[in-house]
PDB file of N, CA and C in Angstrom:
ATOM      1  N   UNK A   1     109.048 158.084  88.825  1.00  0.00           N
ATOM      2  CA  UNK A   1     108.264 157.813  87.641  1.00  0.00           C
ATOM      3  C   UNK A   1     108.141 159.095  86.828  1.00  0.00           C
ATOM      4  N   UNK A   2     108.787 159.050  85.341  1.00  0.00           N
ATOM      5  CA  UNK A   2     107.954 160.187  84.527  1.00  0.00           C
ATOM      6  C   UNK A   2     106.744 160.711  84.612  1.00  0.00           C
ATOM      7  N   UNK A   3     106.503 161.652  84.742  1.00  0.00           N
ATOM      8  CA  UNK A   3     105.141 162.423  84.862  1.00  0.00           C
ATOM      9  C   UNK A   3     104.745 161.970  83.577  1.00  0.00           C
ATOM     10  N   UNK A   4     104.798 162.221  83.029  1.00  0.00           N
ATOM     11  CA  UNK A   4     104.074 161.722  81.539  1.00  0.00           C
ATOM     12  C   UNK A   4     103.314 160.375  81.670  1.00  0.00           C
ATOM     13  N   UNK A   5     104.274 159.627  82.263  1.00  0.00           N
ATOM     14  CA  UNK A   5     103.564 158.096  82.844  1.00  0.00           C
ATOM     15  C   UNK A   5     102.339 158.143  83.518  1.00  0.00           C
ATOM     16  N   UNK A   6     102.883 159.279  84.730  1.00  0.00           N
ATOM     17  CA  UNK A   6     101.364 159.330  85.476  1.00  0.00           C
ATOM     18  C   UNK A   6     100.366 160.267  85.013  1.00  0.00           C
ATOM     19  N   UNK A   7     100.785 161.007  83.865  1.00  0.00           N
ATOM     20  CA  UNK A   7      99.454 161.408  83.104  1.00  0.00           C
ATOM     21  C   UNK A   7      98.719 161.027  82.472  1.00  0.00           C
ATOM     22  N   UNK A   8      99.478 159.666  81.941  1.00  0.00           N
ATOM     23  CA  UNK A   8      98.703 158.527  80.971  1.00  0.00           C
ATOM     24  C   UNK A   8      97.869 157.850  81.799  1.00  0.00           C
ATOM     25  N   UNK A   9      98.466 157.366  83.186  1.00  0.00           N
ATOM     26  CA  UNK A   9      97.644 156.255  84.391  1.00  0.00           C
ATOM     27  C   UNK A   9      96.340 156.939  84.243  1.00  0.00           C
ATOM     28  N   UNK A  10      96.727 158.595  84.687  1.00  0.00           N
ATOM     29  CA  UNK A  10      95.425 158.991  85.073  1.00  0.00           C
ATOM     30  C   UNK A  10      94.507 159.099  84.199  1.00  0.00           C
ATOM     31  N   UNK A  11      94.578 159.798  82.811  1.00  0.00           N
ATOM     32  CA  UNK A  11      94.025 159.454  81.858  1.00  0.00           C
ATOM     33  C   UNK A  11      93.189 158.150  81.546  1.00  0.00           C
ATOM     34  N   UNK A  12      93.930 156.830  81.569  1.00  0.00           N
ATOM     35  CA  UNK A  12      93.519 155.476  81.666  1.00  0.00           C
ATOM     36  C   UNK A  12      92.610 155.504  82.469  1.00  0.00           C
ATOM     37  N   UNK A  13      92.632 155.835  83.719  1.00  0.00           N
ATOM     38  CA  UNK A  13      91.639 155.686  84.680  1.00  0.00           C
ATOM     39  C   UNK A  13      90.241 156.485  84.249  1.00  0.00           C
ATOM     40  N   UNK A  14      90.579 157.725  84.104  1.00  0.00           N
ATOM     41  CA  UNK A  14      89.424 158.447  83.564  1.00  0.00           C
ATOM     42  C   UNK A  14      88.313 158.039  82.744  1.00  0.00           C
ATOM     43  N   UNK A  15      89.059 157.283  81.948  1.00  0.00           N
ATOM     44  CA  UNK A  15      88.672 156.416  80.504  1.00  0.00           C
ATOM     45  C   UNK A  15      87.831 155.625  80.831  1.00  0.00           C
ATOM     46  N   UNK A  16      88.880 154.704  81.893  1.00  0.00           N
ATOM     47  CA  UNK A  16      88.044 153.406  81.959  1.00  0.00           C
ATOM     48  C   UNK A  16      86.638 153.748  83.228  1.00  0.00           C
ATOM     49  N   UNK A  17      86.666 154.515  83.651  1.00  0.00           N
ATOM     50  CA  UNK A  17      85.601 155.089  84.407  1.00  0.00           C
ATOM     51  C   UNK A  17      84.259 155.103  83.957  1.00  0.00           C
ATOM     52  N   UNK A  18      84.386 156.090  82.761  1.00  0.00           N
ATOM     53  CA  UNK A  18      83.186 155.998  82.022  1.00  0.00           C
ATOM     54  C   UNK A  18      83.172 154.907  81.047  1.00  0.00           C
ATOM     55  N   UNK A  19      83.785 154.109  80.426  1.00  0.00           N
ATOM     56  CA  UNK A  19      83.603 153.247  79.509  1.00  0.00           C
ATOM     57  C   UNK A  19      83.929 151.821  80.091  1.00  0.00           C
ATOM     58  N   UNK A  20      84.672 151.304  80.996  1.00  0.00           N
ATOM     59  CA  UNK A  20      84.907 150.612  81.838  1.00  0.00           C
ATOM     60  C   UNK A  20      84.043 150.072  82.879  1.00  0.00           C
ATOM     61  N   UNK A  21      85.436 149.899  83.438  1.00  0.00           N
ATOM     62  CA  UNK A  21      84.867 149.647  85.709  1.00  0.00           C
ATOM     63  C   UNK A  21      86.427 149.840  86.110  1.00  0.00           C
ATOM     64  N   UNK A  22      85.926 150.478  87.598  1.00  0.00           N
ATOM     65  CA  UNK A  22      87.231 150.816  88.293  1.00  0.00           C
ATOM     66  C   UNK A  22      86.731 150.534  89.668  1.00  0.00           C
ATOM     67  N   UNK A  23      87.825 150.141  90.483  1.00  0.00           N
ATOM     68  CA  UNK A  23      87.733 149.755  91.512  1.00  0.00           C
ATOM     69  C   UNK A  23      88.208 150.798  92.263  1.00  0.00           C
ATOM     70  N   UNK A  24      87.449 151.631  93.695  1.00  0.00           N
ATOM     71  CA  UNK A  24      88.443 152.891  94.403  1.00  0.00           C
ATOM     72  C   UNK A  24      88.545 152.648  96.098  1.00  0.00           C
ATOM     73  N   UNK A  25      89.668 152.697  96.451  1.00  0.00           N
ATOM     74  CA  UNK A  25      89.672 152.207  97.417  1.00  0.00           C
ATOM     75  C   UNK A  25      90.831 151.749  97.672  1.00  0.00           C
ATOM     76  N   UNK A  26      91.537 151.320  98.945  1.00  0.00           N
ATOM     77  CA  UNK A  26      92.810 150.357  99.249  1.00  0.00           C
ATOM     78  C   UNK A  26      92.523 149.148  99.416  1.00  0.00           C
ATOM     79  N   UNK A  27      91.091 148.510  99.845  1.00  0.00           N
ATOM     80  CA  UNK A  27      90.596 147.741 100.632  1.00  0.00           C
ATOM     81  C   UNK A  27      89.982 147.331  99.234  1.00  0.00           C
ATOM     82  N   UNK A  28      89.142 147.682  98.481  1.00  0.00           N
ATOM     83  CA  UNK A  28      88.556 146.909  96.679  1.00  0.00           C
ATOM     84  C   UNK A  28      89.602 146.795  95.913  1.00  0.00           C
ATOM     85  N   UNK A  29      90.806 147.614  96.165  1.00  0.00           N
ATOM     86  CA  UNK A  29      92.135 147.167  94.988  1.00  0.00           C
ATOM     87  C   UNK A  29      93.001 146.036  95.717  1.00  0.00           C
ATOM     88  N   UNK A  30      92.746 146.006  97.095  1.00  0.00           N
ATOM     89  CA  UNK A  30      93.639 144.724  97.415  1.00  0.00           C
ATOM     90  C   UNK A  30      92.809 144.107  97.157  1.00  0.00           C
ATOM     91  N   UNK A  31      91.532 143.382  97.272  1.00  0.00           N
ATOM     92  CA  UNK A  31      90.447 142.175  96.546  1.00  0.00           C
ATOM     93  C   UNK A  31      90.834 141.919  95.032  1.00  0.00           C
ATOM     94  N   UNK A  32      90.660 143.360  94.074  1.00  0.00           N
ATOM     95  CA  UNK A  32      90.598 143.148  92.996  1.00  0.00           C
ATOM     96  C   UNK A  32      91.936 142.188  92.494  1.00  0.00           C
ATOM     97  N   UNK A  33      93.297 142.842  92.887  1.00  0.00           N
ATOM     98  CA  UNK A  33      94.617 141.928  92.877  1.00  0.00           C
ATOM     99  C   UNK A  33      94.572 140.376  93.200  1.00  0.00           C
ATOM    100  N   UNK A  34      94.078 140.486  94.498  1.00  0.00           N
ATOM    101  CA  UNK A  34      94.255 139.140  95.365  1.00  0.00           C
ATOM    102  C   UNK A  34      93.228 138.228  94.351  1.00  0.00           C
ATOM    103  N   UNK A  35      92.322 138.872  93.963  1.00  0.00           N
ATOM    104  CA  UNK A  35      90.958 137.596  92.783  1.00  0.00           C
ATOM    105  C   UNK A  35      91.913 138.037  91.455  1.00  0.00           C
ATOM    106  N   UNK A  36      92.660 138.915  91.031  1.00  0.00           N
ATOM    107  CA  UNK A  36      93.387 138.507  89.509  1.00  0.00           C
ATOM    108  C   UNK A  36      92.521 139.366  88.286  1.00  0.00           C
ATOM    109  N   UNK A  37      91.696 140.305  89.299  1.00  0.00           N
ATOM    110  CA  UNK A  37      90.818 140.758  88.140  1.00  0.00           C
ATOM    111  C   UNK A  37      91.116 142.539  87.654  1.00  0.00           C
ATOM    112  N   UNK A  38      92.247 142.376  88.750  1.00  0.00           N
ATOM    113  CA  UNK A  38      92.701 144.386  88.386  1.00  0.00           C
ATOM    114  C   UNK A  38      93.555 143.898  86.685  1.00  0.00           C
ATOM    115  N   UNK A  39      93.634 145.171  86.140  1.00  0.00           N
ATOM    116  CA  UNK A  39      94.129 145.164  84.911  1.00  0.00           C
ATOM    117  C   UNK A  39      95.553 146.069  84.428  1.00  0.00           C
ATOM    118  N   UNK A  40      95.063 147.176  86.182  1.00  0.00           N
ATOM    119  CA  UNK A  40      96.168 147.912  86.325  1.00  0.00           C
ATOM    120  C   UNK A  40      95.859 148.795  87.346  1.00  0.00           C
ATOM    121  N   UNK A  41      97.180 148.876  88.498  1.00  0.00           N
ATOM    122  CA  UNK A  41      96.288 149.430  89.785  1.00  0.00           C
ATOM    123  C   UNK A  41      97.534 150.752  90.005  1.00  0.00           C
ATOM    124  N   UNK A  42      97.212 151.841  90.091  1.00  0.00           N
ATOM    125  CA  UNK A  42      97.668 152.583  90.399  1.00  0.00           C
ATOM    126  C   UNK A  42      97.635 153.555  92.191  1.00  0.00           C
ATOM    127  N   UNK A  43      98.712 153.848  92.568  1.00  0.00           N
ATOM    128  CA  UNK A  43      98.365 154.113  93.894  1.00  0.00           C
ATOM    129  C   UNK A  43      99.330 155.496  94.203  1.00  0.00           C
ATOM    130  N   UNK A  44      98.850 156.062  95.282  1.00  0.00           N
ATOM    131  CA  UNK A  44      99.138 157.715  95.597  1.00  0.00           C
ATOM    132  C   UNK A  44     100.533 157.744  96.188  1.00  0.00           C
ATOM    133  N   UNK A  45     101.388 158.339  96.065  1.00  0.00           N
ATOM    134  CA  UNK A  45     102.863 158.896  96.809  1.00  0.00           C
ATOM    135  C   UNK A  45     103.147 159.378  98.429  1.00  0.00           C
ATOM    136  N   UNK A  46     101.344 159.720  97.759  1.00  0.00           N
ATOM    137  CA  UNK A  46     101.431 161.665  99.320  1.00  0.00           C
ATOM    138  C   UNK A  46     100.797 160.365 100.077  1.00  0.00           C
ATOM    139  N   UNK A  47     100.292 158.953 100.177  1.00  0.00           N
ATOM    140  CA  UNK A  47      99.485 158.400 101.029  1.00  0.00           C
ATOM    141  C   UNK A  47      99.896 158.598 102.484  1.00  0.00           C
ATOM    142  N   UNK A  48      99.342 159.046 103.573  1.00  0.00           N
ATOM    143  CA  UNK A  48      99.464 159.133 104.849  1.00  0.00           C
ATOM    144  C   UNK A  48      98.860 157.802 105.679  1.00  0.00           C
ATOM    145  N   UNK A  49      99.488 156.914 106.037  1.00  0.00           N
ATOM    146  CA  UNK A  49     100.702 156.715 106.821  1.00  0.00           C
ATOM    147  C   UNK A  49     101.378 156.035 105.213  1.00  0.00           C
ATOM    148  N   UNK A  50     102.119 155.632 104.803  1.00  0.00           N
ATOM    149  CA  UNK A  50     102.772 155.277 103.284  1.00  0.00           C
ATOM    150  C   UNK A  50     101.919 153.176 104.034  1.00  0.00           C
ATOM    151  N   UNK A  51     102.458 152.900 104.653  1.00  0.00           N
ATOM    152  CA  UNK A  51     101.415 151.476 105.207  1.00  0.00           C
ATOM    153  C   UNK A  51     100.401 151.299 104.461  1.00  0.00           C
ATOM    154  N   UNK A  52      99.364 151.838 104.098  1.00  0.00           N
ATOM    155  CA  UNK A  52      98.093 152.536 103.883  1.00  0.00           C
ATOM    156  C   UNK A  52      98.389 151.715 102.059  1.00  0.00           C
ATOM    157  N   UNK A  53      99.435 151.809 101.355  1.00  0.00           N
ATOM    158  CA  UNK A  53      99.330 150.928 100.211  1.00  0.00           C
ATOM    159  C   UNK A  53     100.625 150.614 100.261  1.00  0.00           C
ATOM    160  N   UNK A  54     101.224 150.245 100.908  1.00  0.00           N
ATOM    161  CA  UNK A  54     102.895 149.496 101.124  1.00  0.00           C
ATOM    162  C   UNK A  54     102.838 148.561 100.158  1.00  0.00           C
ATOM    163  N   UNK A  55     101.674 147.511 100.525  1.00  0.00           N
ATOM    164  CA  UNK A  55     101.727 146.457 100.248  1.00  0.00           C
ATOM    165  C   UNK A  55     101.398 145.829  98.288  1.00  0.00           C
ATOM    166  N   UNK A  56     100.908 147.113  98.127  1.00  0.00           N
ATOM    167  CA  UNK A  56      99.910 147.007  96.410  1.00  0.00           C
ATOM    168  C   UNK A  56     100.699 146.601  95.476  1.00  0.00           C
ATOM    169  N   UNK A  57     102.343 147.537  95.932  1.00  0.00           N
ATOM    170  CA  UNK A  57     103.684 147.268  94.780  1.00  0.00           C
ATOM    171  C   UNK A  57     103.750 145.966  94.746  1.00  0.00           C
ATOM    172  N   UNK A  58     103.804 145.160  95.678  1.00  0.00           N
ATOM    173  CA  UNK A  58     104.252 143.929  95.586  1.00  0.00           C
ATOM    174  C   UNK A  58     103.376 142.842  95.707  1.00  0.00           C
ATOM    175  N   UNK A  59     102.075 142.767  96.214  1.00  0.00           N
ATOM    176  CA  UNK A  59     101.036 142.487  95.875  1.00  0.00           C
ATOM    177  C   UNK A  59     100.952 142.280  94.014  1.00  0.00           C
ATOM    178  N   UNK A  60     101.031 143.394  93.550  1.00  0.00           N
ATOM    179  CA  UNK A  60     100.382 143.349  92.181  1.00  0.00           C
ATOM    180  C   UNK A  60     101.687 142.536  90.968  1.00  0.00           C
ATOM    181  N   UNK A  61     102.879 142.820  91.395  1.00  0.00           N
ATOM    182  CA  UNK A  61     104.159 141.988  90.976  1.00  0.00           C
ATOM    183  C   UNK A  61     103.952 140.398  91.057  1.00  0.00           C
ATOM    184  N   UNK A  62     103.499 139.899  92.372  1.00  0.00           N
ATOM    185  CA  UNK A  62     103.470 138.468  92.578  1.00  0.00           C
ATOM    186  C   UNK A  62     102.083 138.361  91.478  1.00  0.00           C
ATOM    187  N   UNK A  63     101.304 138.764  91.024  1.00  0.00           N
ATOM    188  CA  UNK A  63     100.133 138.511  90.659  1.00  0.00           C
ATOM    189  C   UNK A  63     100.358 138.776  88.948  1.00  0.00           C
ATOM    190  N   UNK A  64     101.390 139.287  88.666  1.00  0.00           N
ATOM    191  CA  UNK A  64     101.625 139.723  87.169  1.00  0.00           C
ATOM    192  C   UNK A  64     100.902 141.336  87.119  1.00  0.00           C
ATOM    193  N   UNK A  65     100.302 141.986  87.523  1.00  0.00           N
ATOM    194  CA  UNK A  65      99.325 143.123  87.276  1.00  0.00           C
ATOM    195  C   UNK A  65     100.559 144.139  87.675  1.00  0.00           C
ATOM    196  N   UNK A  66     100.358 145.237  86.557  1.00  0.00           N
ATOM    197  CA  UNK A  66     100.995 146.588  86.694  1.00  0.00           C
ATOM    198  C   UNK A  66     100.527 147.575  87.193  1.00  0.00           C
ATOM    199  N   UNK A  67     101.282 148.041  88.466  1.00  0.00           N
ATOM    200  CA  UNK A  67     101.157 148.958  89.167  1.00  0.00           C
ATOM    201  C   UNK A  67     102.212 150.173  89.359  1.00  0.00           C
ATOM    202  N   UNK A  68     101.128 151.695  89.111  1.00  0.00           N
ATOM    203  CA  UNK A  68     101.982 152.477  88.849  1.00  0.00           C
ATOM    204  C   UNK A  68     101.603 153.647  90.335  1.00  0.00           C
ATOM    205  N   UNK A  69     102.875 154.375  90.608  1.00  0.00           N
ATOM    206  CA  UNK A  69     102.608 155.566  91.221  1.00  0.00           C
ATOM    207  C   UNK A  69     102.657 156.925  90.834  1.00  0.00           C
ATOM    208  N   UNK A  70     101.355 157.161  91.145  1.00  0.00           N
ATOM    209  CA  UNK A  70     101.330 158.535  90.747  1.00  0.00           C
ATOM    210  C   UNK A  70     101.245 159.871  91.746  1.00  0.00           C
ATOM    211  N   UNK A  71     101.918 160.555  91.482  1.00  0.00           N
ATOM    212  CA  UNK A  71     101.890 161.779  92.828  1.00  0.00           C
ATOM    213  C   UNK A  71     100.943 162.154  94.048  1.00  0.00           C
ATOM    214  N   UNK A  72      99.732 162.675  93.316  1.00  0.00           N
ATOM    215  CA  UNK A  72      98.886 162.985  94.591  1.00  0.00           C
ATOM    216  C   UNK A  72      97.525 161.756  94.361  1.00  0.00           C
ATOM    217  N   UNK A  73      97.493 161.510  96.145  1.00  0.00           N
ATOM    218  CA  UNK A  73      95.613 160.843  96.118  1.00  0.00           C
ATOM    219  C   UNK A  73      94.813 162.100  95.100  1.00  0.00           C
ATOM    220  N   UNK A  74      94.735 163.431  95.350  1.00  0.00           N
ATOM    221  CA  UNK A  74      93.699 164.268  94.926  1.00  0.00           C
ATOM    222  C   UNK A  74      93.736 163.795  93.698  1.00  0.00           C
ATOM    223  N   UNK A  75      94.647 163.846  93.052  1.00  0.00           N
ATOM    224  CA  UNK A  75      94.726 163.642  91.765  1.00  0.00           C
ATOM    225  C   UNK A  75      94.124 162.664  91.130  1.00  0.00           C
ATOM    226  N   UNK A  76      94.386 161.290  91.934  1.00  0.00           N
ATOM    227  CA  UNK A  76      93.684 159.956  91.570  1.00  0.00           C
ATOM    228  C   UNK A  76      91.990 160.066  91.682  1.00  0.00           C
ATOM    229  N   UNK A  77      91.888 160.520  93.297  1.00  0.00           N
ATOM    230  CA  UNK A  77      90.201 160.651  92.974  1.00  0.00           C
ATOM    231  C   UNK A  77      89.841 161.553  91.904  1.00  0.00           C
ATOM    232  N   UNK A  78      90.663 162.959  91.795  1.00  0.00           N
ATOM    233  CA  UNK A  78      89.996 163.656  90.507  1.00  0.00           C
ATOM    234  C   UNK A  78      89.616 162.623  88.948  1.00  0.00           C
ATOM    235  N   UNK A  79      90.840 162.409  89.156  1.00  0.00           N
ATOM    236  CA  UNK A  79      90.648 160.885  87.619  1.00  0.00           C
ATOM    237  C   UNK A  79      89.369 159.971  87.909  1.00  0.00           C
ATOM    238  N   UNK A  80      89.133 159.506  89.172  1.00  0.00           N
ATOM    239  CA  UNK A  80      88.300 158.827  89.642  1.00  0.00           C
ATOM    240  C   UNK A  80      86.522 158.789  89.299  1.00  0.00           C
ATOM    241  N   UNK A  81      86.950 160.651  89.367  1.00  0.00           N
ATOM    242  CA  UNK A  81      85.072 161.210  89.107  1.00  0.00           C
ATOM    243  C   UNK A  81      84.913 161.565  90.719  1.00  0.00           C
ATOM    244  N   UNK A  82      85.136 161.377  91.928  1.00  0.00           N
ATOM    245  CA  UNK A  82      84.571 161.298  92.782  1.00  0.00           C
ATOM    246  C   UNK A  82      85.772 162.638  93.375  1.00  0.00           C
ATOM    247  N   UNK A  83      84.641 163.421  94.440  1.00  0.00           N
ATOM    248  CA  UNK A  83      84.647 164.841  94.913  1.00  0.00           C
ATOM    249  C   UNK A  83      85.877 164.307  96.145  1.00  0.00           C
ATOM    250  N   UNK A  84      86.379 163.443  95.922  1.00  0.00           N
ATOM    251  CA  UNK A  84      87.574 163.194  97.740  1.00  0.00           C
ATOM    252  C   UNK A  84      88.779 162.299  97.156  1.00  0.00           C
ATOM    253  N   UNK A  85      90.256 162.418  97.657  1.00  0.00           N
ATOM    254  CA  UNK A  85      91.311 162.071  97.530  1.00  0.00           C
ATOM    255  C   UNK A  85      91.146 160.515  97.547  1.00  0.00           C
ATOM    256  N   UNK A  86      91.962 159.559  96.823  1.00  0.00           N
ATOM    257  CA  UNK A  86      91.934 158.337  96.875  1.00  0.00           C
ATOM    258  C   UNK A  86      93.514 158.062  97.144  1.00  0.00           C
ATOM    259  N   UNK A  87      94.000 156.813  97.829  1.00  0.00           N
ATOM    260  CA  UNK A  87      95.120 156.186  98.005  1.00  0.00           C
ATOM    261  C   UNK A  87      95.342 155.462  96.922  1.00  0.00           C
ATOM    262  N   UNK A  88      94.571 154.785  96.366  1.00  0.00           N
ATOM    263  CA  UNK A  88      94.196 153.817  95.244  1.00  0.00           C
ATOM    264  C   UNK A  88      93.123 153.305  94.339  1.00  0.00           C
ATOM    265  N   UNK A  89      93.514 152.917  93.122  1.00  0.00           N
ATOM    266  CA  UNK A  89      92.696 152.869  91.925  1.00  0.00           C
ATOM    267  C   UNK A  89      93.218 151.389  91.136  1.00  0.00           C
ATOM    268  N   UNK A  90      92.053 150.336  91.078  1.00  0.00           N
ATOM    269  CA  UNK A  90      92.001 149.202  89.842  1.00  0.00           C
ATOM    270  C   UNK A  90      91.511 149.683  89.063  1.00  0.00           C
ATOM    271  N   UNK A  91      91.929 149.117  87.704  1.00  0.00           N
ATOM    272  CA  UNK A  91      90.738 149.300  86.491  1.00  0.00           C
ATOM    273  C   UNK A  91      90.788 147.712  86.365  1.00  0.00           C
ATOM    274  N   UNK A  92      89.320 147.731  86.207  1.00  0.00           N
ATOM    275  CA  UNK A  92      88.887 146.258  86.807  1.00  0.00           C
ATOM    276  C   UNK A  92      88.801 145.571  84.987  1.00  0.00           C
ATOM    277  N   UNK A  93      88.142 146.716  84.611  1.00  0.00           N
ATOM    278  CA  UNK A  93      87.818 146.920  83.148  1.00  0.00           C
ATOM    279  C   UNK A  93      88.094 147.376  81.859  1.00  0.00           C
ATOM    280  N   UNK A  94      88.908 147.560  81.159  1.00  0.00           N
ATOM    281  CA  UNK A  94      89.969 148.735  80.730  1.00  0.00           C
ATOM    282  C   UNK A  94      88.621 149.840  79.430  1.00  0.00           C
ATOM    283  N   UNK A  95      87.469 149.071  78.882  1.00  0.00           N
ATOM    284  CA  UNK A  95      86.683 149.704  78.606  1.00  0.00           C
ATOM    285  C   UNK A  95      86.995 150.360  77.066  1.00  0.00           C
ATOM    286  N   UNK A  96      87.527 151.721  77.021  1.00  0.00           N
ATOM    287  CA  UNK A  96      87.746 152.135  76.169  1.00  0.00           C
ATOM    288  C   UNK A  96      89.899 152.749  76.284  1.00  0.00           C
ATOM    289  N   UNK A  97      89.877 152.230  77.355  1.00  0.00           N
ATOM    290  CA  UNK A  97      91.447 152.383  77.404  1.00  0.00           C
ATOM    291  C   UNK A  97      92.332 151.183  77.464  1.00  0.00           C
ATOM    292  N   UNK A  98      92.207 150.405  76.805  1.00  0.00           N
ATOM    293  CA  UNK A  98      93.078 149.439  76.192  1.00  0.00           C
ATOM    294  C   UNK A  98      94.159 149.852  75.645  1.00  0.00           C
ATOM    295  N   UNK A  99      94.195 150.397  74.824  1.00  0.00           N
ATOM    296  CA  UNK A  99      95.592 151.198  74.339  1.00  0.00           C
ATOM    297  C   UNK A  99      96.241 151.987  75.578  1.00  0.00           C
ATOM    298  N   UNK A 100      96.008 152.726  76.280  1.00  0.00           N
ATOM    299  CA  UNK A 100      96.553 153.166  77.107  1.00  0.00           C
ATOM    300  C   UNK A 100      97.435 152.168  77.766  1.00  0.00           C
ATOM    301  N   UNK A 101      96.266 151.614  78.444  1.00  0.00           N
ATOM    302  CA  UNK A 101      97.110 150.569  79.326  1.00  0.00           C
ATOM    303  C   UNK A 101      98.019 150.032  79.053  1.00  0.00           C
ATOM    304  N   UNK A 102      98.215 149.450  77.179  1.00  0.00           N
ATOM    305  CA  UNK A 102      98.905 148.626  76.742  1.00  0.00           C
ATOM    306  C   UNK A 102     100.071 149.678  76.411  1.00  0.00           C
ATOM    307  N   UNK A 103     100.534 150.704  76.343  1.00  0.00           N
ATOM    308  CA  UNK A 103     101.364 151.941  76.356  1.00  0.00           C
ATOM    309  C   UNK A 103     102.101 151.969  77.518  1.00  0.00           C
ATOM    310  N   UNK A 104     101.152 152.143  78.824  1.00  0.00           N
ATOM    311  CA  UNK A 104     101.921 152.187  80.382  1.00  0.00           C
ATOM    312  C   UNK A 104     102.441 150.609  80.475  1.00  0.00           C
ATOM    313  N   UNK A 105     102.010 149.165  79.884  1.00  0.00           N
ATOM    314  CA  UNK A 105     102.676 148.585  80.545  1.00  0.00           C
ATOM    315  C   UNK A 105     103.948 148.102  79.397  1.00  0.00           C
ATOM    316  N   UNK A 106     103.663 148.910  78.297  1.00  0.00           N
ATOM    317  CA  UNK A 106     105.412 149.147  77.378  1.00  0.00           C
ATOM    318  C   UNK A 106     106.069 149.924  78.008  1.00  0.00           C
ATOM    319  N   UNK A 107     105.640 151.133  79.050  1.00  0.00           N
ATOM    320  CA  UNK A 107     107.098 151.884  78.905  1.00  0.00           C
ATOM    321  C   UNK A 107     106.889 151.698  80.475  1.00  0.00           C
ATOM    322  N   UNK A 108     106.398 150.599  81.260  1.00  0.00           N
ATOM    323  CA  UNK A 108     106.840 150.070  82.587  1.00  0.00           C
ATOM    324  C   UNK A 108     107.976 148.850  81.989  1.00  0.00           C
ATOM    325  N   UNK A 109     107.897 147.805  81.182  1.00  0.00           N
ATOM    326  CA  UNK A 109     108.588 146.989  80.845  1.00  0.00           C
ATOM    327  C   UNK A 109     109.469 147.313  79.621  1.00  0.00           C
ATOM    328  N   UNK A 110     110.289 148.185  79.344  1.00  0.00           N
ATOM    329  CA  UNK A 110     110.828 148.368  78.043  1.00  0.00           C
ATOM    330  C   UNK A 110     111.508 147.075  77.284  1.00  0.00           C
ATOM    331  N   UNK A 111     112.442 146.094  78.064  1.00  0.00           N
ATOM    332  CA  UNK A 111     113.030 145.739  77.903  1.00  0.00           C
ATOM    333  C   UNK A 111     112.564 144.269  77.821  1.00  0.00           C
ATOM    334  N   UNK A 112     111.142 144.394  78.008  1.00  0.00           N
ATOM    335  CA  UNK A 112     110.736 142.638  77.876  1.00  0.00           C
ATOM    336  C   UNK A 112     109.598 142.811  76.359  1.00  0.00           C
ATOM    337  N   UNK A 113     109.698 144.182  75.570  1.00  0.00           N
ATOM    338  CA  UNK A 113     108.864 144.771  74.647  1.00  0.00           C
ATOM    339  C   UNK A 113     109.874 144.636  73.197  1.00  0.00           C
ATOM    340  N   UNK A 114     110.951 144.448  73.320  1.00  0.00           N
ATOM    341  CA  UNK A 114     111.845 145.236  72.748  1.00  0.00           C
ATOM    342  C   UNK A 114     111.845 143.816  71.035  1.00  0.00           C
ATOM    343  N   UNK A 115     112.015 142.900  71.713  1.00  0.00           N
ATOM    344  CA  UNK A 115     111.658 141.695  70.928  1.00  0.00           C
ATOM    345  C   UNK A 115     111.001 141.484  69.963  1.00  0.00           C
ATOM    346  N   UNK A 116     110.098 141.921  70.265  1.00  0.00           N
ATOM    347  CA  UNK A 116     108.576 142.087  69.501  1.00  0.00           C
ATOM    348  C   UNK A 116     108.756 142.628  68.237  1.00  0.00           C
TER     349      UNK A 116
END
């Protein structure tokens, strides 16, 4: 994934943090998917054992919801607000990052955008 991509995720997340709702956790982002209410779930690279969110990529595909990876957990909890590494992040809410989101899921889908 372009870094740029995952600077936007994280950004998004940040956003929707304070102006939003975000879901943190492996265990609240698989709920949020499985009920249809994530908006966009992003999940960590460095995750130890990789098991730990195997399942989110494809989880969030069967469900329509875009899911991106971004390099480090630290990184995600830093976006998060919260002082400890996360595996994973919903934005339940997109809040004040609507545009964002709608940015990451143009340049996740280029080719189903192009029409438009």
């Amino acid at each position: 994934m372009p870094s740029e991509l995952a600077e936007k995720v994280l950004e998004a997340i940040e956003i929707a943090k304070t102006s939003g709702k975000i879901k943190k956790g492996t265990n609240e982002v698989t709920k949020a998917i499985e009920r249809g209410t994530a908006k966009l779930v992003a999940y960590a690279k460095d995750t130890t054992p990789p098991e730990v969110v195997m399942h989110l990529p494809l989880l969030a595909k069967e469900k329509g919801i875009p899911c991106v990876e971004v390099p480090s957990k630290e990184e995600l909890g830093a976006a998060c607000g919260i002082g400890v590494p996360t595996a994973s992040v919903a934005i339940i809410d997109e809040g004040e990052a609507k545009r964002q989101i709608k940015e990451i899921v143009e340049a996740l889908n280029p080719k189903e955008n192009k029409s438009e």
